[in-house]
Protein backbone atom coordinates (compact mmCIF):
# COMPACT_ATOMS: atom_id res chain seq x y z
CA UNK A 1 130.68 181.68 70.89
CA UNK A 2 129.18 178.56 71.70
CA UNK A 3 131.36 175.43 72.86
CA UNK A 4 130.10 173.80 69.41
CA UNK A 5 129.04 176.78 67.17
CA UNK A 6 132.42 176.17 65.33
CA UNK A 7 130.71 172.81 63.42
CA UNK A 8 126.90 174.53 62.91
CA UNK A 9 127.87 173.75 59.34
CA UNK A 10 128.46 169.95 59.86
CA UNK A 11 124.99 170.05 62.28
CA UNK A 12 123.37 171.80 59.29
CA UNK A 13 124.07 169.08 56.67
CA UNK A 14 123.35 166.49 59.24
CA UNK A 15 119.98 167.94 59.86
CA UNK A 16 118.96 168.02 55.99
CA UNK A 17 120.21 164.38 55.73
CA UNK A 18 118.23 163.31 58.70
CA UNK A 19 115.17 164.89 57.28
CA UNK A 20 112.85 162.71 55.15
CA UNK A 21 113.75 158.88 55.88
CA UNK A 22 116.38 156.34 56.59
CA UNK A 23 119.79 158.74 58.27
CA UNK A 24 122.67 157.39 56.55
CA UNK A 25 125.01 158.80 59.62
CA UNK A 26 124.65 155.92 62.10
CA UNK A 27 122.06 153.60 60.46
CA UNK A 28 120.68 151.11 63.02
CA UNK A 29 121.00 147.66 62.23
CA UNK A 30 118.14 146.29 63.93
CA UNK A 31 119.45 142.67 63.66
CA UNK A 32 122.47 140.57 62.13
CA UNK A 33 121.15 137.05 61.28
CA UNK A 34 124.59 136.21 59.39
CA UNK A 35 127.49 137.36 57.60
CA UNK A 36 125.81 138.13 54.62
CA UNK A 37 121.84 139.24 55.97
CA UNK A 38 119.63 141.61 58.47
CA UNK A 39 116.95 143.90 59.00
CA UNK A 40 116.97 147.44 59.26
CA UNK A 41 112.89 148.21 60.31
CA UNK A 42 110.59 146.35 58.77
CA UNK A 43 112.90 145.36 56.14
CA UNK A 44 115.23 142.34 55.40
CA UNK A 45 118.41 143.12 53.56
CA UNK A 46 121.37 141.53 51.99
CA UNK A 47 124.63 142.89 53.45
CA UNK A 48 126.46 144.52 51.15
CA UNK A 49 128.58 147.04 53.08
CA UNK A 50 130.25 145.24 56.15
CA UNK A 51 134.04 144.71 55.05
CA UNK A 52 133.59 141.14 56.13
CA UNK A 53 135.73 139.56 53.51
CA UNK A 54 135.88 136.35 54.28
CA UNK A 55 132.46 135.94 55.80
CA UNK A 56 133.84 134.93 59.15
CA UNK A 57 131.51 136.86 61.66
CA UNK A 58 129.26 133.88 62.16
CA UNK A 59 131.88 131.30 62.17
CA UNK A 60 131.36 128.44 63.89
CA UNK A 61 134.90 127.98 65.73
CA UNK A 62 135.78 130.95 66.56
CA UNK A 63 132.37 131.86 68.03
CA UNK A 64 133.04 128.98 70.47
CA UNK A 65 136.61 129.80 71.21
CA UNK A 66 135.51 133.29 71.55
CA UNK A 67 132.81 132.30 74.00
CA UNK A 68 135.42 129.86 76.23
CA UNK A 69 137.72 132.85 76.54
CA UNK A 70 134.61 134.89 77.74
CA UNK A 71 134.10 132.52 80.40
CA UNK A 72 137.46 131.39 81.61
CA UNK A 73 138.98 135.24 81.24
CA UNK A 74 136.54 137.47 81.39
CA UNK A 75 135.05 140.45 79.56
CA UNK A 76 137.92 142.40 79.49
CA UNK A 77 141.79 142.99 80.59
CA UNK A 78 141.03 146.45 82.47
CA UNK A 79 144.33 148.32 81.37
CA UNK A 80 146.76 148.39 79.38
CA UNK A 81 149.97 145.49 79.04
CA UNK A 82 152.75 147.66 80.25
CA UNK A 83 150.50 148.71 83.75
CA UNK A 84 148.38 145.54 84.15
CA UNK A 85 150.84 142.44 82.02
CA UNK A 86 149.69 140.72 79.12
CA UNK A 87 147.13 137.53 79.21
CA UNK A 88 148.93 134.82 77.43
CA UNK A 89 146.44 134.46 74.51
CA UNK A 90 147.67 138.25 73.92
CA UNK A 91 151.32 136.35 73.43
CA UNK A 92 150.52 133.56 71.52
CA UNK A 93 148.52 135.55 68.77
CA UNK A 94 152.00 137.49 68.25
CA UNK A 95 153.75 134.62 68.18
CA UNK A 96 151.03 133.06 65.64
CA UNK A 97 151.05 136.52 63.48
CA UNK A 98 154.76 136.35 63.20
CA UNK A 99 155.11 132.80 61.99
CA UNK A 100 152.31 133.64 59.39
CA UNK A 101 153.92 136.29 58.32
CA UNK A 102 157.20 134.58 58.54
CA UNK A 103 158.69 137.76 60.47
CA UNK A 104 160.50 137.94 63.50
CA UNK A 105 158.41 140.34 65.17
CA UNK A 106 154.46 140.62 65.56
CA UNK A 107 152.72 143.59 68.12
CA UNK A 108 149.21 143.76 68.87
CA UNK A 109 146.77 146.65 69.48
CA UNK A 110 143.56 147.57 70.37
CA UNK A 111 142.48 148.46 66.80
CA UNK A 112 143.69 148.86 63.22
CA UNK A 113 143.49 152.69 63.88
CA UNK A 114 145.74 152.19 67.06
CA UNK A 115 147.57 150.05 65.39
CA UNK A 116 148.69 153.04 62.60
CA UNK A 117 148.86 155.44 65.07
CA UNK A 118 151.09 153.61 67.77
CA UNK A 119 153.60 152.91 65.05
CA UNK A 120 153.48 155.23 62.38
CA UNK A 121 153.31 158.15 65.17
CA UNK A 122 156.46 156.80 66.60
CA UNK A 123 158.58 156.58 64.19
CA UNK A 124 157.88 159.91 62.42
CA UNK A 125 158.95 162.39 64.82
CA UNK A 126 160.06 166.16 64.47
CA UNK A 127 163.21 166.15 61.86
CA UNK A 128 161.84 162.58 60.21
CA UNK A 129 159.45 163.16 56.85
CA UNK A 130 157.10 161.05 55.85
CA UNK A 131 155.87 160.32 51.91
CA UNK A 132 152.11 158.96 51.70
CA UNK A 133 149.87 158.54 49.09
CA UNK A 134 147.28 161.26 49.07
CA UNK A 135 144.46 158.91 49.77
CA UNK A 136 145.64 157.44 52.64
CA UNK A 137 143.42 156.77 55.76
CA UNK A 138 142.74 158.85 58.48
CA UNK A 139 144.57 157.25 60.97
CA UNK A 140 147.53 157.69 58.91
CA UNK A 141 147.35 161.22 58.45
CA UNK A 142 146.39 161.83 62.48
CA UNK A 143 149.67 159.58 62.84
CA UNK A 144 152.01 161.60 61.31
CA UNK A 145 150.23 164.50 62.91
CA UNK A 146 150.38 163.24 66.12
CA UNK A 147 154.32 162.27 65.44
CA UNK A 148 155.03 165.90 64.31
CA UNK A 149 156.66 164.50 61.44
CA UNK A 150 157.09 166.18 58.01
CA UNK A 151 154.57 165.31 56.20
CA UNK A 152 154.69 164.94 51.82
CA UNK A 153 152.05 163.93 49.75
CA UNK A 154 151.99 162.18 46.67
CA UNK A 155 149.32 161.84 44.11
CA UNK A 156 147.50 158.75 44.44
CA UNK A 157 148.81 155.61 43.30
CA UNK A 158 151.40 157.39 41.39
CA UNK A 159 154.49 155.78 41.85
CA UNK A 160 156.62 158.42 39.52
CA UNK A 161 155.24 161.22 41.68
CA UNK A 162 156.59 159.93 45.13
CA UNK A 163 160.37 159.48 42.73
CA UNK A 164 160.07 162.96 41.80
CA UNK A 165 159.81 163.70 45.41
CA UNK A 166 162.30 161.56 47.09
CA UNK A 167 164.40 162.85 44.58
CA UNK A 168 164.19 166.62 45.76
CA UNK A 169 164.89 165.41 49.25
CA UNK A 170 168.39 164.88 47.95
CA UNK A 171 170.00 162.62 51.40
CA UNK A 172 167.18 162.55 53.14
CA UNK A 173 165.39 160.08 51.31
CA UNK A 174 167.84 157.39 52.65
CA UNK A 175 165.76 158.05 55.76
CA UNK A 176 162.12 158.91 55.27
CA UNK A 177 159.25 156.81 55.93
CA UNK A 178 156.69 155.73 52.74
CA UNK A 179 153.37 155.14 53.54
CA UNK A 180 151.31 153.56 51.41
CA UNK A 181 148.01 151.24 51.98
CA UNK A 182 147.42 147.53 49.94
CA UNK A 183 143.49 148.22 48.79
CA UNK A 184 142.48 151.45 49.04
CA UNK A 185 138.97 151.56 51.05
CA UNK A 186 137.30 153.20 48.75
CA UNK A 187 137.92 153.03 45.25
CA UNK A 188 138.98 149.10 45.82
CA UNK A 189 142.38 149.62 43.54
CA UNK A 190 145.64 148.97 45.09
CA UNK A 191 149.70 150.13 45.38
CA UNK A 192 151.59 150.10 42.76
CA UNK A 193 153.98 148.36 45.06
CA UNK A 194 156.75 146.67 42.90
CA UNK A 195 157.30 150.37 41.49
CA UNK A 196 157.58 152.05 44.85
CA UNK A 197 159.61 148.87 46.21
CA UNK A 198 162.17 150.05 43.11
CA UNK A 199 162.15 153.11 44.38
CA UNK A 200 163.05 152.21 47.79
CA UNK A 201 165.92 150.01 46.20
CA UNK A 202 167.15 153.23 44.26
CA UNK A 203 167.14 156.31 46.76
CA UNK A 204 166.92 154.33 50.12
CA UNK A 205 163.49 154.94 52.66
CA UNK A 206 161.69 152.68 54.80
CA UNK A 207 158.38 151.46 53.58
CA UNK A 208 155.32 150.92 55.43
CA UNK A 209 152.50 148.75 53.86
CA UNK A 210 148.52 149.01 55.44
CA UNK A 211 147.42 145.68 54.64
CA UNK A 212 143.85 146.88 56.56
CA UNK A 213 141.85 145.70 53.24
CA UNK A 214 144.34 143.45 51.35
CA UNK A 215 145.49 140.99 54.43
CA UNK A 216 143.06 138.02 54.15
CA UNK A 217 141.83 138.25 50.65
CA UNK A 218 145.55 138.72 48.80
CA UNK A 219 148.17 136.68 48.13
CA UNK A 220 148.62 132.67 48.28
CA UNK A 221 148.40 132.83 51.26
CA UNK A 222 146.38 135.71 52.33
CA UNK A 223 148.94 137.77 53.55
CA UNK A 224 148.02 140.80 51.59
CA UNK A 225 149.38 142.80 48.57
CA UNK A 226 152.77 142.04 49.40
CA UNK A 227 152.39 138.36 49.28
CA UNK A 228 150.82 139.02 46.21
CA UNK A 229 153.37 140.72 44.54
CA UNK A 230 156.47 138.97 45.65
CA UNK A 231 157.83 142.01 47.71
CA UNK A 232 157.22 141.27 51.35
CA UNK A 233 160.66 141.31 52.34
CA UNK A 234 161.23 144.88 50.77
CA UNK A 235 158.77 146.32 52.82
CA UNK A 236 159.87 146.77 56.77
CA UNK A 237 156.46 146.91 58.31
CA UNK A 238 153.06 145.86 57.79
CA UNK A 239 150.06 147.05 59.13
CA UNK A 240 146.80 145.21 59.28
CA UNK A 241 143.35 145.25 61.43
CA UNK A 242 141.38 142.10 62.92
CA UNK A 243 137.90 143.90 61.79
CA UNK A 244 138.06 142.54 58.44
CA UNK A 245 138.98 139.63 57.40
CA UNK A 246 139.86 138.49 61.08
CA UNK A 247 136.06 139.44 61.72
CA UNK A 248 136.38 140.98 65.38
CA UNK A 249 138.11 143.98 66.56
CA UNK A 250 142.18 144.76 67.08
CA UNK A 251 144.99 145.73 64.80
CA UNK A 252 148.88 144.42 64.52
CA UNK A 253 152.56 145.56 63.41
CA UNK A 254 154.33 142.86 61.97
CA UNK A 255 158.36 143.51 61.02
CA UNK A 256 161.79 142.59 62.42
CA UNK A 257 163.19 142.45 65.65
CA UNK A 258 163.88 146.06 66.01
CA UNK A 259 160.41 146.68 65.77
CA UNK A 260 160.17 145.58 69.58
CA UNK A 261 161.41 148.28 70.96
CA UNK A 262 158.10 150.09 69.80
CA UNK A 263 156.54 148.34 72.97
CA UNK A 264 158.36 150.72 74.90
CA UNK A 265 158.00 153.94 73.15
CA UNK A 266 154.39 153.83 71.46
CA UNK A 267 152.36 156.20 74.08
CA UNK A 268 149.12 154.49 71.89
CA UNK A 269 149.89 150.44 72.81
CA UNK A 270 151.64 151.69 76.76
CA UNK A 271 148.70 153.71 77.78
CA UNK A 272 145.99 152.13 75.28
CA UNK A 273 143.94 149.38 77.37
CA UNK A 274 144.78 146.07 75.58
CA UNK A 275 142.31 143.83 73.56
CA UNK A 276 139.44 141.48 75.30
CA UNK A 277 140.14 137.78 75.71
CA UNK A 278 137.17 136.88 73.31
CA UNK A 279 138.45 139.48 71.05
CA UNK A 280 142.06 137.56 70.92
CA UNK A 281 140.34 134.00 70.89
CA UNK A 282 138.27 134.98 68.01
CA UNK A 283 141.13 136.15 66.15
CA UNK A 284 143.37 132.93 66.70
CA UNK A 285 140.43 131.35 65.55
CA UNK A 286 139.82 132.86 62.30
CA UNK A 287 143.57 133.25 61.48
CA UNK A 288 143.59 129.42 61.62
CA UNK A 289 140.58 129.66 59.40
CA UNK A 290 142.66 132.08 56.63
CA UNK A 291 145.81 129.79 56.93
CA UNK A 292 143.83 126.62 56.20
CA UNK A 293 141.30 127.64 53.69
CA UNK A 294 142.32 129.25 50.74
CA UNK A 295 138.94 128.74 49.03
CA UNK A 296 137.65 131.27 50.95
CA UNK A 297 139.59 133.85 48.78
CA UNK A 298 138.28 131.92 45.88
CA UNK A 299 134.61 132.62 47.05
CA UNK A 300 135.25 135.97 47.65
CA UNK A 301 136.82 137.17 44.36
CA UNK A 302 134.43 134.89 42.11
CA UNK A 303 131.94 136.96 44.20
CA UNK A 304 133.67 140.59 43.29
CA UNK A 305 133.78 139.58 39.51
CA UNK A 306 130.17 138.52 39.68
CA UNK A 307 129.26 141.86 41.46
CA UNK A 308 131.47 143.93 39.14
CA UNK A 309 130.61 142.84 35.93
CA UNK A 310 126.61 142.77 36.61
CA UNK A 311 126.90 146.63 37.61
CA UNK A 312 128.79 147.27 34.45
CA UNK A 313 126.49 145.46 32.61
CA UNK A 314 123.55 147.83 33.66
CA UNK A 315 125.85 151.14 32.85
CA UNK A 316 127.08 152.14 35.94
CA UNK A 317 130.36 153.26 36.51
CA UNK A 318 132.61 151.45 39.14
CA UNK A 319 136.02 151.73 40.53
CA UNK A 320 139.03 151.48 38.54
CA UNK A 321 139.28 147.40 38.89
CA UNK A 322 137.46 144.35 40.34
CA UNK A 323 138.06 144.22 43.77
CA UNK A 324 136.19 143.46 47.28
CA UNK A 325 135.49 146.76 47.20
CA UNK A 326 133.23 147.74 44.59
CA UNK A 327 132.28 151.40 44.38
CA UNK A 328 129.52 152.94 42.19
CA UNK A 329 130.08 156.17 41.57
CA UNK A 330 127.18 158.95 41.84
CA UNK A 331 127.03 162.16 40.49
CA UNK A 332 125.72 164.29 43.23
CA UNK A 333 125.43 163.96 47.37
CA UNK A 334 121.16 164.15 47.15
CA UNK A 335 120.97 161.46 44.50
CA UNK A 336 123.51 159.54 46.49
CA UNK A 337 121.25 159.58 49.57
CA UNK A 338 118.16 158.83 47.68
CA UNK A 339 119.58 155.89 45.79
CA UNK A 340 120.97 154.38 49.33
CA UNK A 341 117.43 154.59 50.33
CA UNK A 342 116.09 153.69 47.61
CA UNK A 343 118.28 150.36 47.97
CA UNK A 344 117.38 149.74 51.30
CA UNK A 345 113.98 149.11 50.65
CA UNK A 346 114.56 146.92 47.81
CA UNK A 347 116.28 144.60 50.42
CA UNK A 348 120.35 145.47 50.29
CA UNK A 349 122.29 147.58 52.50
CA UNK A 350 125.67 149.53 50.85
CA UNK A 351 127.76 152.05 52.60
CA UNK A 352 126.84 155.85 51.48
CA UNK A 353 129.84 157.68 51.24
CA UNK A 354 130.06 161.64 50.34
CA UNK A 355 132.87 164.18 50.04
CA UNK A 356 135.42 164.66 51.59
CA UNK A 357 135.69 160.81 52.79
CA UNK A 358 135.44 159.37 48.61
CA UNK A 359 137.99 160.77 46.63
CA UNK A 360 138.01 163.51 44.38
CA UNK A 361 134.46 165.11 45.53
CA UNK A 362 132.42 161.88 44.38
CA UNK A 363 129.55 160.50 45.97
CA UNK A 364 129.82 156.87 46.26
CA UNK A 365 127.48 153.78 46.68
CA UNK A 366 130.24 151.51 48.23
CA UNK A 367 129.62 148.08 47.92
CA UNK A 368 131.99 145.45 49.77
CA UNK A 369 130.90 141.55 48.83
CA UNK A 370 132.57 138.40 50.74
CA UNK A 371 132.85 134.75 50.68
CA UNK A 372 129.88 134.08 52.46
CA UNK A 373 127.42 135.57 49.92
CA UNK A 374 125.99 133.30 47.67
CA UNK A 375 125.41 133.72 43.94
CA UNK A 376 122.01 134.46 44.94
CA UNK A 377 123.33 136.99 47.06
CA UNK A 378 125.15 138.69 44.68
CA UNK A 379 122.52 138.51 42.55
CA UNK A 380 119.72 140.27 44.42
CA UNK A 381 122.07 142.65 45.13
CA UNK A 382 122.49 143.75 41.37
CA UNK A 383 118.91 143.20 40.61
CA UNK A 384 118.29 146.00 43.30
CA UNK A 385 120.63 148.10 41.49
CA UNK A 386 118.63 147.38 38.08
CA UNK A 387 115.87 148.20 39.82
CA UNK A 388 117.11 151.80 40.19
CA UNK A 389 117.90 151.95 36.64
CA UNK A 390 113.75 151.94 35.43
């Protein structure tokens, strides 16, 4: 056997998807000319797919800051903090996390999948178990694997499930680990928090929040579902990513002093080369931006009700509630791929998405919308849509 005949089924479907026009596995974006618009070939598009919540890729500021730090630091840090010491920016951006959080503790990574794996890997070791929602990201499923912890599954969003289950765990529950995530990626709906937070309350557990999708666009303040819900100080940790809302590339643990000792212990942040300089000064940038301008969320949801309610209006069903995220579901994987085509050349980019990554064996059309589109924006994108519907 071949070193890579094990995946000539994955090569096979690649090969019929690449066959016939635009490859939705690795699209080239031939140019970014802002947050919100391209070209992919020949053709201009809005942006419709990028995560960018807050429309903060283009900013101004922290293109500058990001651009000092370049020049005054370098491209990059070469190693890790524990081999090579941390830059001071890298120290000041945890300090600046925690106070926005209002936490004691705040610890950086390389990226929002580090950032899972360094802690959720660490603290679920063999003899620990570990509840997460079924539909939890990737990196927190290779966490848990990496940890060797017991691992439970819930059903999605269903908060009497994971009771059921902490229940038959008897003592143990006072010490397992929930996992759950603020929006989901790709269905856009979110935790039912305040009934797993009872939960906790009840049978005991630590909870664990991924704020990956939420941080930035929830809460008064932007600090994710949490905020939102007034039950940040139930939950122990929260994880979040800078390649949303933050608009560059990193991820971060925020929780209470213990947490520090993770530094020490977290083979994924000791042996993990730390984040750029332009990366961090980017990031202090925009989280200036988030702390000072909550019309930014107001942009962004006006946007996702705008969005929502146009594709409803033309028939199409959508996730279970408005949201960012706004998925159109498709009934089958080729008219998924012809329809993302299809879209492309009447001027919008979305994010194809096809079984297993969407839930429950769907194909999805996943749009994300932020604050930076304009009405216009929004818009073309569900004339394109119409479009599809003749």
């Amino acid at each position: 056997m071949g070193l890579y005949d094990k995946f000539s089924r994955f090569s096979n479907e690649r090969e019929k998807f690449q066959a016939h026009g635009l490859n939705p596995f690795g699209t080239c974006i031939d140019e970014v000319f802002s947050a919100t618009k391209g070209r992919i070939g020949d053709q201009k598009i809005v942006l419709a797919g990028t995560n960018n919540y807050l429309g903060l890729t283009f900013d101004e500021q922290a293109i500058a800051e990001g651009q000092a730090a370049l020049a005054a630091q370098g491209t990059g840090t070469t190693g890790s903090r524990m081999a090579n010491g941390s830059y001071g920016p890298h120290l000041q951006l945890e300090l600046e996390l925690a106070e926005f959080f209002n936490r004691p503790s705040a610890i950086i990574f390389s990226t929002g999948y580090t950032a899972n794996l360094g802690v959720i890997s660490t603290l679920a070791q063999p003899g620990s178990v570990v509840l997460i929602d079924a539909d939890s990201h990737a990196s927190i499923y290779d966490a848990c694997a990496l940890g060797g912890t017991e691992i439970i599954r819930f059903r999605h969003n269903d908060a009497e499930d994971l009771e059921r289950r902490m229940v038959r765990l008897g003592a143990r529950a006072r010490e397992a680990i929930i996992i759950v995530e603020g929006i989901y990626s790709m269905l856009g709906d979110v935790a039912p928090l305040r009934e797993i937070v009872d939960i906790k309350r009840r049978l005991g557990g630590y909870l664990l929040v991924d704020e990956a999708h939420s941080f930035g666009v929830m809460g008064a303040h932007g600090r994710g579902l949490a905020e939102a819900l007034g039950v940040e100080q139930d939950v122990d940790i929260i994880l979040g990513t800078f390649s949303k809302s933050l608009a560059s590339i990193g991820g971060f643990a925020v929780g209470n002093a213990g947490m520090e000792v993770l530094r020490y212990c977290s083979r994924p942040f000791i042996f993990t080369a730390s984040p750029s300089p332009s990366s961090i000064a980017s990031v202090r940038s925009t989280l200036k931006k988030i702390a000072l301008h909550p019309e930014l969320r107001e942009k962004l949801w006006n946007n996702a009700r705008r969005l929502y309610q146009g594709l409803t209006g033309l028939g199409y069903t959508l996730g279970p509630r408005i949201s960012p995220v706004v998925p159109v579901m498709i009934g089958s994987q080729a008219e998924g791929l012809s329809l993302w085509r299809a879209l492309i050349a009447n001027g919008v980019y979305v994010n194809l998405v096809l079984p297993p990554a969407a839930p429950m064996g769907d194909t999805l059309l996943r749009c994300s919308v932020n604050a930076a589109h304009s009405d216009e924006d929004i818009d073309a994108i569900i004339h394109a849509f119409a479009v599809l519907k003749k």
